[in-house]
C-alpha atoms as a PDB file:
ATOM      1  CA  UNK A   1      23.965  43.899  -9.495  1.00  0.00           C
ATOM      2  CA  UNK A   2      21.769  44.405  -6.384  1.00  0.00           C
ATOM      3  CA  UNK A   3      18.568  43.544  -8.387  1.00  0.00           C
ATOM      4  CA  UNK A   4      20.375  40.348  -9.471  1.00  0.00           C
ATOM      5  CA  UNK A   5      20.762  39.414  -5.738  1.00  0.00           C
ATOM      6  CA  UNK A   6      17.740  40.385  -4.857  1.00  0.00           C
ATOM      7  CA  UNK A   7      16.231  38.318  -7.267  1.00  0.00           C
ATOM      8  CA  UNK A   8      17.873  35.389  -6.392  1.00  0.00           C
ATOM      9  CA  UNK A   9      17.292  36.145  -2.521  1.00  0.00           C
ATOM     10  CA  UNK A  10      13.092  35.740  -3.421  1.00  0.00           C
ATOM     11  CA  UNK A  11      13.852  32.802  -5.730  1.00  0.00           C
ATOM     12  CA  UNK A  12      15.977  31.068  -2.863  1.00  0.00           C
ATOM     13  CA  UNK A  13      13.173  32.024  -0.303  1.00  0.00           C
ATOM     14  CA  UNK A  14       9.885  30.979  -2.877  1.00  0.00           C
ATOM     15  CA  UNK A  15      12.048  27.518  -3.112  1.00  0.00           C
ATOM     16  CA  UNK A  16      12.642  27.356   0.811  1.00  0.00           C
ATOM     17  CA  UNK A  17       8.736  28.202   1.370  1.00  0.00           C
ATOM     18  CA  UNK A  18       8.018  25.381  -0.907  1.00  0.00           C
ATOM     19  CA  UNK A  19      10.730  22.590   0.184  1.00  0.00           C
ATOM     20  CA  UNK A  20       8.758  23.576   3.677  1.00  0.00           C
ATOM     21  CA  UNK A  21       5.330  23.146   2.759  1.00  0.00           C
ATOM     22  CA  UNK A  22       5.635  20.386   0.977  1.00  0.00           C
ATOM     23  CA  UNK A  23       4.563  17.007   2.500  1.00  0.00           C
ATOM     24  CA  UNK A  24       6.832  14.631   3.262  1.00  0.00           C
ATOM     25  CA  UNK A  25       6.487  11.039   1.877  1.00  0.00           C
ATOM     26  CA  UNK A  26       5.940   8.083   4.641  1.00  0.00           C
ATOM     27  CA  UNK A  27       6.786   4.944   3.269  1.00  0.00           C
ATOM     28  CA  UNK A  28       5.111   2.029   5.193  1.00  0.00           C
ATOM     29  CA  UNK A  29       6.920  -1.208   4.770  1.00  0.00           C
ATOM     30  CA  UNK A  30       5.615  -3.018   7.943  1.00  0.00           C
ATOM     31  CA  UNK A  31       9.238  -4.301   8.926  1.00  0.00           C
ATOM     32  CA  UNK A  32       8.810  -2.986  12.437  1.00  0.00           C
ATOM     33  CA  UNK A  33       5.649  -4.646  12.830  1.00  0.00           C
ATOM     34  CA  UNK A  34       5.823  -7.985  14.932  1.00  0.00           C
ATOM     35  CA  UNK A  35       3.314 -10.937  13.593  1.00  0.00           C
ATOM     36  CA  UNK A  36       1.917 -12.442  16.532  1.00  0.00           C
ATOM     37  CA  UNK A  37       0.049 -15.209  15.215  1.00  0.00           C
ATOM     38  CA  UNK A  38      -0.396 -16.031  11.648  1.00  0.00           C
ATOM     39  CA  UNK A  39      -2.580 -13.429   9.845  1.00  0.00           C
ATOM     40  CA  UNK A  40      -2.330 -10.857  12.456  1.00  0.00           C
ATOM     41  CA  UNK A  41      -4.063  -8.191  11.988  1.00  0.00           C
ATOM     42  CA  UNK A  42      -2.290  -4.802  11.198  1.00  0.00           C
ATOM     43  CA  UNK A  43      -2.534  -1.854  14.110  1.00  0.00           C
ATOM     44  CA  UNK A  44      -2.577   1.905  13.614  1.00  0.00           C
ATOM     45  CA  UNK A  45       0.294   2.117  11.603  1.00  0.00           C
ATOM     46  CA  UNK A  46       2.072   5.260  10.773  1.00  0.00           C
ATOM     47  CA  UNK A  47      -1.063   7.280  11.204  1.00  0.00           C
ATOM     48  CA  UNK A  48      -3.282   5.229   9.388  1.00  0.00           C
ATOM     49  CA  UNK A  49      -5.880   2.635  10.649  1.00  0.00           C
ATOM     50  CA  UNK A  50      -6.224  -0.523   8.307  1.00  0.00           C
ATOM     51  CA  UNK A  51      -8.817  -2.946   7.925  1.00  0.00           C
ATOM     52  CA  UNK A  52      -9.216  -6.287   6.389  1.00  0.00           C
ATOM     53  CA  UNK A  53      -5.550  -6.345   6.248  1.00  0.00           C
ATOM     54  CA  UNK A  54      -3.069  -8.717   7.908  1.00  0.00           C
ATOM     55  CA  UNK A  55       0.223  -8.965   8.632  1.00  0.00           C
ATOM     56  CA  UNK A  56       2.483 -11.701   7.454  1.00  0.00           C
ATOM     57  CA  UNK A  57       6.657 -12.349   7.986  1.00  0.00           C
ATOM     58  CA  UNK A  58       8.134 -14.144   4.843  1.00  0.00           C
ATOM     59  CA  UNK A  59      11.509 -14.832   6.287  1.00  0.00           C
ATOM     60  CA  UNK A  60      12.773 -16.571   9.299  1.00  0.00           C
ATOM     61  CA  UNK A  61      10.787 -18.929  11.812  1.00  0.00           C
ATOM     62  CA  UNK A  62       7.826 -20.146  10.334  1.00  0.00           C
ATOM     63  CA  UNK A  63       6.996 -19.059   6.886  1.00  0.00           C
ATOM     64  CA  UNK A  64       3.118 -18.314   6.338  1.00  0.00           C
ATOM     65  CA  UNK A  65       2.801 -20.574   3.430  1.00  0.00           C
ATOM     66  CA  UNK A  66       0.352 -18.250   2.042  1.00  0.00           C
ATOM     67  CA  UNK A  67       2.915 -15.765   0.875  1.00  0.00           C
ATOM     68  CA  UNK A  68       5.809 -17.837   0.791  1.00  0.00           C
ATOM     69  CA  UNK A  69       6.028 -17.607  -3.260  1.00  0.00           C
ATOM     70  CA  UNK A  70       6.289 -14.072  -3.228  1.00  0.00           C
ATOM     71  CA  UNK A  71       8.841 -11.591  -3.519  1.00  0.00           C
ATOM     72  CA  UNK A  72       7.957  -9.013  -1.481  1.00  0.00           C
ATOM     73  CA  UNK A  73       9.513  -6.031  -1.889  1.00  0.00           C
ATOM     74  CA  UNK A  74      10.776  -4.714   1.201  1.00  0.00           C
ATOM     75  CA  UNK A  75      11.562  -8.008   3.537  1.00  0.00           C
ATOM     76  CA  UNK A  76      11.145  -9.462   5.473  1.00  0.00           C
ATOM     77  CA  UNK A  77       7.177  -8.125   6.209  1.00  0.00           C
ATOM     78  CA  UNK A  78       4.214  -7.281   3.870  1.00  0.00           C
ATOM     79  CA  UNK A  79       0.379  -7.055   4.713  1.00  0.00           C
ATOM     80  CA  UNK A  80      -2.805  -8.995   2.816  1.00  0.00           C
ATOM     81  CA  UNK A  81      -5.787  -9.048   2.488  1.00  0.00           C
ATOM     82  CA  UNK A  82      -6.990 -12.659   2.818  1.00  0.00           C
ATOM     83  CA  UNK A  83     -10.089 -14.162   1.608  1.00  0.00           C
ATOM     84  CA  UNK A  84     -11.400 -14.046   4.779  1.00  0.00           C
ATOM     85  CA  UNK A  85     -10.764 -10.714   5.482  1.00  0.00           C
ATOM     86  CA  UNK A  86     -12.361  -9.740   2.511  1.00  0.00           C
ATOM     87  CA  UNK A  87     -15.770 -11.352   2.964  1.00  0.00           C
ATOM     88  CA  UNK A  88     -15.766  -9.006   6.342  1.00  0.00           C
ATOM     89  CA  UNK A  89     -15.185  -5.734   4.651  1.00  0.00           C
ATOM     90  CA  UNK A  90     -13.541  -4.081   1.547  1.00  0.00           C
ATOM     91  CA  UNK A  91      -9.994  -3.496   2.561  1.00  0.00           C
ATOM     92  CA  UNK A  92      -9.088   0.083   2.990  1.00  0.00           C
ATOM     93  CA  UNK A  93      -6.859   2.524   4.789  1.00  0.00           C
ATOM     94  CA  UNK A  94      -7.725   5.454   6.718  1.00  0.00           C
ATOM     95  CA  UNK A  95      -6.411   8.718   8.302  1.00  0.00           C
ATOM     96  CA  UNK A  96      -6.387   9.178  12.157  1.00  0.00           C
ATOM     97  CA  UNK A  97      -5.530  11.804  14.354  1.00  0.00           C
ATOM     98  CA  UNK A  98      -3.615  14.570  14.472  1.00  0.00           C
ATOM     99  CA  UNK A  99      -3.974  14.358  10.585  1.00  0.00           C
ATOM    100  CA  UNK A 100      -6.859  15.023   8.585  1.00  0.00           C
ATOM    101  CA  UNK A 101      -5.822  14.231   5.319  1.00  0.00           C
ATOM    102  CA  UNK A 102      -3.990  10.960   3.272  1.00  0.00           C
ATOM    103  CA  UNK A 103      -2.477  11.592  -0.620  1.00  0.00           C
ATOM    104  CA  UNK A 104      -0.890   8.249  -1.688  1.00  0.00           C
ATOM    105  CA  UNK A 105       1.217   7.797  -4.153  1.00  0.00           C
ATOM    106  CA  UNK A 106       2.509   4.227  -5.069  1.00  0.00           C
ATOM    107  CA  UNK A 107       2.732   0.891  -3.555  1.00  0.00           C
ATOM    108  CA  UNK A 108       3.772  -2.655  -4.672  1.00  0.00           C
ATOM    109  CA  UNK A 109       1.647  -5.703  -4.664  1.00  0.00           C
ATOM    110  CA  UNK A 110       1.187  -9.464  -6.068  1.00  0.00           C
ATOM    111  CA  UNK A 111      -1.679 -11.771  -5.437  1.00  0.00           C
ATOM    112  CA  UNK A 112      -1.634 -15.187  -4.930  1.00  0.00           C
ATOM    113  CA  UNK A 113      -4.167 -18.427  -4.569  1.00  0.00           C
ATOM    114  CA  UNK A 114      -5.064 -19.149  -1.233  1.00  0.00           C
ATOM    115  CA  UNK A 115      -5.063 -22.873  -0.436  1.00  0.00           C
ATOM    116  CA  UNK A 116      -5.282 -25.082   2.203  1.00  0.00           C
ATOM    117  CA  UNK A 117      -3.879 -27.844   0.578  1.00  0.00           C
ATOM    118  CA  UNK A 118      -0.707 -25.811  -1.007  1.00  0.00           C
ATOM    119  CA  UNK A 119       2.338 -25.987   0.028  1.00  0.00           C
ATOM    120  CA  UNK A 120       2.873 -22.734  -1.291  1.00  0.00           C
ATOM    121  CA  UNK A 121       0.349 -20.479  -2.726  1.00  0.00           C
ATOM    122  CA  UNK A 122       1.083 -19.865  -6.319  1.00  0.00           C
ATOM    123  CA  UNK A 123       1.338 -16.207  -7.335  1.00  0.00           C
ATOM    124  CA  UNK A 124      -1.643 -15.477  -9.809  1.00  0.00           C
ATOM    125  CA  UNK A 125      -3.611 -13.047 -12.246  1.00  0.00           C
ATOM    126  CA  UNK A 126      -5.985 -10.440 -10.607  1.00  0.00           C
ATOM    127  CA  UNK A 127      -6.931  -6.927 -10.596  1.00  0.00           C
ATOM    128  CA  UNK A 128      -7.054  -4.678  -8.043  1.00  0.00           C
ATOM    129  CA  UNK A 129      -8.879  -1.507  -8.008  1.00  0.00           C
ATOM    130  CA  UNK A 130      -8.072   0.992  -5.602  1.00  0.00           C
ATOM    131  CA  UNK A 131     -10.306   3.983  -4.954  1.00  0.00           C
ATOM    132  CA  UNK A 132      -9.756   7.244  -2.933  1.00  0.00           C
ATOM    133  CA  UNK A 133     -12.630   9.107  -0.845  1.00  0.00           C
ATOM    134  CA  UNK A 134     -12.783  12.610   0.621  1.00  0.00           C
ATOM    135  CA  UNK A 135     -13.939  13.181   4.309  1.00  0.00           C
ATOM    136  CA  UNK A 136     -17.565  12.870   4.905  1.00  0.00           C
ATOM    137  CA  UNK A 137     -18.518  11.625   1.551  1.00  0.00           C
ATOM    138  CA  UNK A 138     -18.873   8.337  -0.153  1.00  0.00           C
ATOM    139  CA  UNK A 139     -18.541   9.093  -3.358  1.00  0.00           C
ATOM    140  CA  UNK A 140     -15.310   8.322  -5.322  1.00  0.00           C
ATOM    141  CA  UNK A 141     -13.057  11.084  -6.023  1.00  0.00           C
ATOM    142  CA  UNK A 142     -10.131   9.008  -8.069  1.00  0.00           C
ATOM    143  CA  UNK A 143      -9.783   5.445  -9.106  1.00  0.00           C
ATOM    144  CA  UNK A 144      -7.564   3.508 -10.874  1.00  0.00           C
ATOM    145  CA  UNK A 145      -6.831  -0.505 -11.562  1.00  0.00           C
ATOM    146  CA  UNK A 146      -3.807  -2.140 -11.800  1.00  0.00           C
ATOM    147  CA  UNK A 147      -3.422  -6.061 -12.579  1.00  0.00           C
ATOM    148  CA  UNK A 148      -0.883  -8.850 -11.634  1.00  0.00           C
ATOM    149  CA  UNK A 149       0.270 -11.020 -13.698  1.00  0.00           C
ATOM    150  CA  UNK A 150       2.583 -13.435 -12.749  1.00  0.00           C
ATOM    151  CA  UNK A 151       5.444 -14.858 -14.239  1.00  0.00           C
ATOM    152  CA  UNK A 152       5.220 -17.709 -16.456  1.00  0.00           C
ATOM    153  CA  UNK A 153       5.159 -21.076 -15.032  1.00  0.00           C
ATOM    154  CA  UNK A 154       9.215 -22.039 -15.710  1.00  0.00           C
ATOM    155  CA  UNK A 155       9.818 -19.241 -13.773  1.00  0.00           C
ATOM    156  CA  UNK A 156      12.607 -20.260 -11.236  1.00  0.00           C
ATOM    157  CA  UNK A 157      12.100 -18.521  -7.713  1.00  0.00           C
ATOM    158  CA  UNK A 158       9.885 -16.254  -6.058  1.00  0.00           C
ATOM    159  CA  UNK A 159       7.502 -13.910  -7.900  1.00  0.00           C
ATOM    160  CA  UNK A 160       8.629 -10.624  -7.785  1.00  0.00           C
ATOM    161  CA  UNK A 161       5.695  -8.137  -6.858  1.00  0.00           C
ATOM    162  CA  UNK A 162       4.720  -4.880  -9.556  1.00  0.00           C
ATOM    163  CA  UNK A 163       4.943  -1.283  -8.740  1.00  0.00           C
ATOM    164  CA  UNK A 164       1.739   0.618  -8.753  1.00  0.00           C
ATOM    165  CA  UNK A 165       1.927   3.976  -9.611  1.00  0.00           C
ATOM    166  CA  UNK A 166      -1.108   6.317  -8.396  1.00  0.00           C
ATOM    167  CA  UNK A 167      -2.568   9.133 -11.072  1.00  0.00           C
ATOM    168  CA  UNK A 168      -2.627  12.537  -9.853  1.00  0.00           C
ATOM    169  CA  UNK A 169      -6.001  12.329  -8.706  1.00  0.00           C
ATOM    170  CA  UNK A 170      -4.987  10.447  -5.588  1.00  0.00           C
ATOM    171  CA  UNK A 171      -2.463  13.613  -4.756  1.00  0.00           C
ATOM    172  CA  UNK A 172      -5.998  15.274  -3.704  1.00  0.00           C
ATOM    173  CA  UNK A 173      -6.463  15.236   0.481  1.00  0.00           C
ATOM    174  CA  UNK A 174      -8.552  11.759   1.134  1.00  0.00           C
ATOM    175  CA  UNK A 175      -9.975  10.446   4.450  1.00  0.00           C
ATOM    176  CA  UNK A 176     -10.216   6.770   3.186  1.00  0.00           C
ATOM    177  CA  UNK A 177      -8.847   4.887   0.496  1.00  0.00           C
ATOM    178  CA  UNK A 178     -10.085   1.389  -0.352  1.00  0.00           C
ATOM    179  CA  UNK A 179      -8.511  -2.336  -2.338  1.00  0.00           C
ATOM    180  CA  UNK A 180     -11.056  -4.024  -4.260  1.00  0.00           C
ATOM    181  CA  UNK A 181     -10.642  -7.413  -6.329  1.00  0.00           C
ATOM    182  CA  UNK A 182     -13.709  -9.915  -6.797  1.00  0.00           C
ATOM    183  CA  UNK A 183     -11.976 -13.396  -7.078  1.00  0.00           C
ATOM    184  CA  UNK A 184     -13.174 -14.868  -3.793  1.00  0.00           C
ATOM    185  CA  UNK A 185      -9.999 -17.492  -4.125  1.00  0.00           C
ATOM    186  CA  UNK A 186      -7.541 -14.303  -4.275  1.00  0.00           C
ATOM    187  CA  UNK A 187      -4.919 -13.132  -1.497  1.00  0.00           C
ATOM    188  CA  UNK A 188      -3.416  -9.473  -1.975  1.00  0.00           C
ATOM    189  CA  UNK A 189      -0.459  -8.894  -0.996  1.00  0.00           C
ATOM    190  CA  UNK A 190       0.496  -5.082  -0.486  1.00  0.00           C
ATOM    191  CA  UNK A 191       4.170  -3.590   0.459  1.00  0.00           C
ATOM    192  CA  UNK A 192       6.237  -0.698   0.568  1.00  0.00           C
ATOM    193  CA  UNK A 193       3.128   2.003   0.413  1.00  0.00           C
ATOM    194  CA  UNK A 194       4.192   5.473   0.034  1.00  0.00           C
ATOM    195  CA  UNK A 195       1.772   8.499   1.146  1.00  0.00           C
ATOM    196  CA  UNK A 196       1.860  12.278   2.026  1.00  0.00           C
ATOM    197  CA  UNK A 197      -0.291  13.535   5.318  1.00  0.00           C
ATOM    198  CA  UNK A 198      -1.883  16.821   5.704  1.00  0.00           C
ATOM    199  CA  UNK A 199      -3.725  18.694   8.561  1.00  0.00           C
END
């Protein structure tokens, strides 16, 4: 009987050590984020620093028409990276201090058609392709693609966005993780991004 407790005292404490050590998920869904002008562009948010992203509010006040078509999946914020935006520099997000280290694991996004003329933006096809880099290197440790494709043009309402779900070579510690797509006439819109920091 006492080895049967004491076994289950070292299981119980091997599962405490673990629940401890493990990272806990952030989940950045901008809603506490304040859009100061349209397109704002997004701080140092929940330890990381973003670039080529802005922020947009779909609900209430004035309604950026550029992601008024969209779902997005945590209102009433979501960031994207506008065609603008994207000429300056390949979106990306990266660690900053006191951690060292970023493991993300999923996100939602949708892209739409960025028009002046539009009085909304449609929602439309593209692929995204999101790569992961460890500190002081610029070579590619994990990769993966994802496309959007919108729903079909009876489609009544707002297009919902898709879930991304990142392979387990993105669990690795990265410094800086980047958003590619090439259509120069594409908006991405990104929400509800879920990550682990490490020192």
């Amino acid at each position: 009987m006492k080895a049967t407790v004491a076994g289950l005292a070292v299981c119980f404490a091997l599962a405490t050590t673990t629940l401890a050590t493990s990272p806990a998920l952030i989940l950045a869904n901008y809603d506490d984020l304040t859009r100061q002008i349209l397109d704002s562009p997004v701080p140092t948010y929940k330890y990381l620093n973003y670039t080529a992203w802005d922020l947009g509010n779909v609900v209430g006040g004035v309604v950026p028409v550029r992601l008024s078509g969209i779902q997005v999946q945590s209102p009433p914020n979501a960031i994207s990276a506008t065609v603008a935006s994207q000429l300056r520099a390949t979106p990306a997000f990266t660690v900053v201090s006191p951690y060292n280290y970023v493991s993300p694991y999923d996100f939602y996004f949708a892209c739409v058609i960025e028009t002046d003329q539009a009085v909304v933006s449609p929602p439309t096809r593209c692929t995204i392709t999101v790569a992961g880099f460890r500190r002081g290197t610029n070579q590619e440790s994990a990769l993966a693609s994802y496309t959007y494709t919108p729903p079909p043009k009876d489609f009544v309402g707002k297009a919902p966005m898709i879930h991304a779900v990142l392979p387990d070579s993105f669990h690795a510690p990265l410094y800086n993780i980047t958003v590619a797509q090439d259509d120069p006439l594409v908006r991405v819109v990104f929400d509800s991004f879920s990550y682990a920091l490490s020192k």
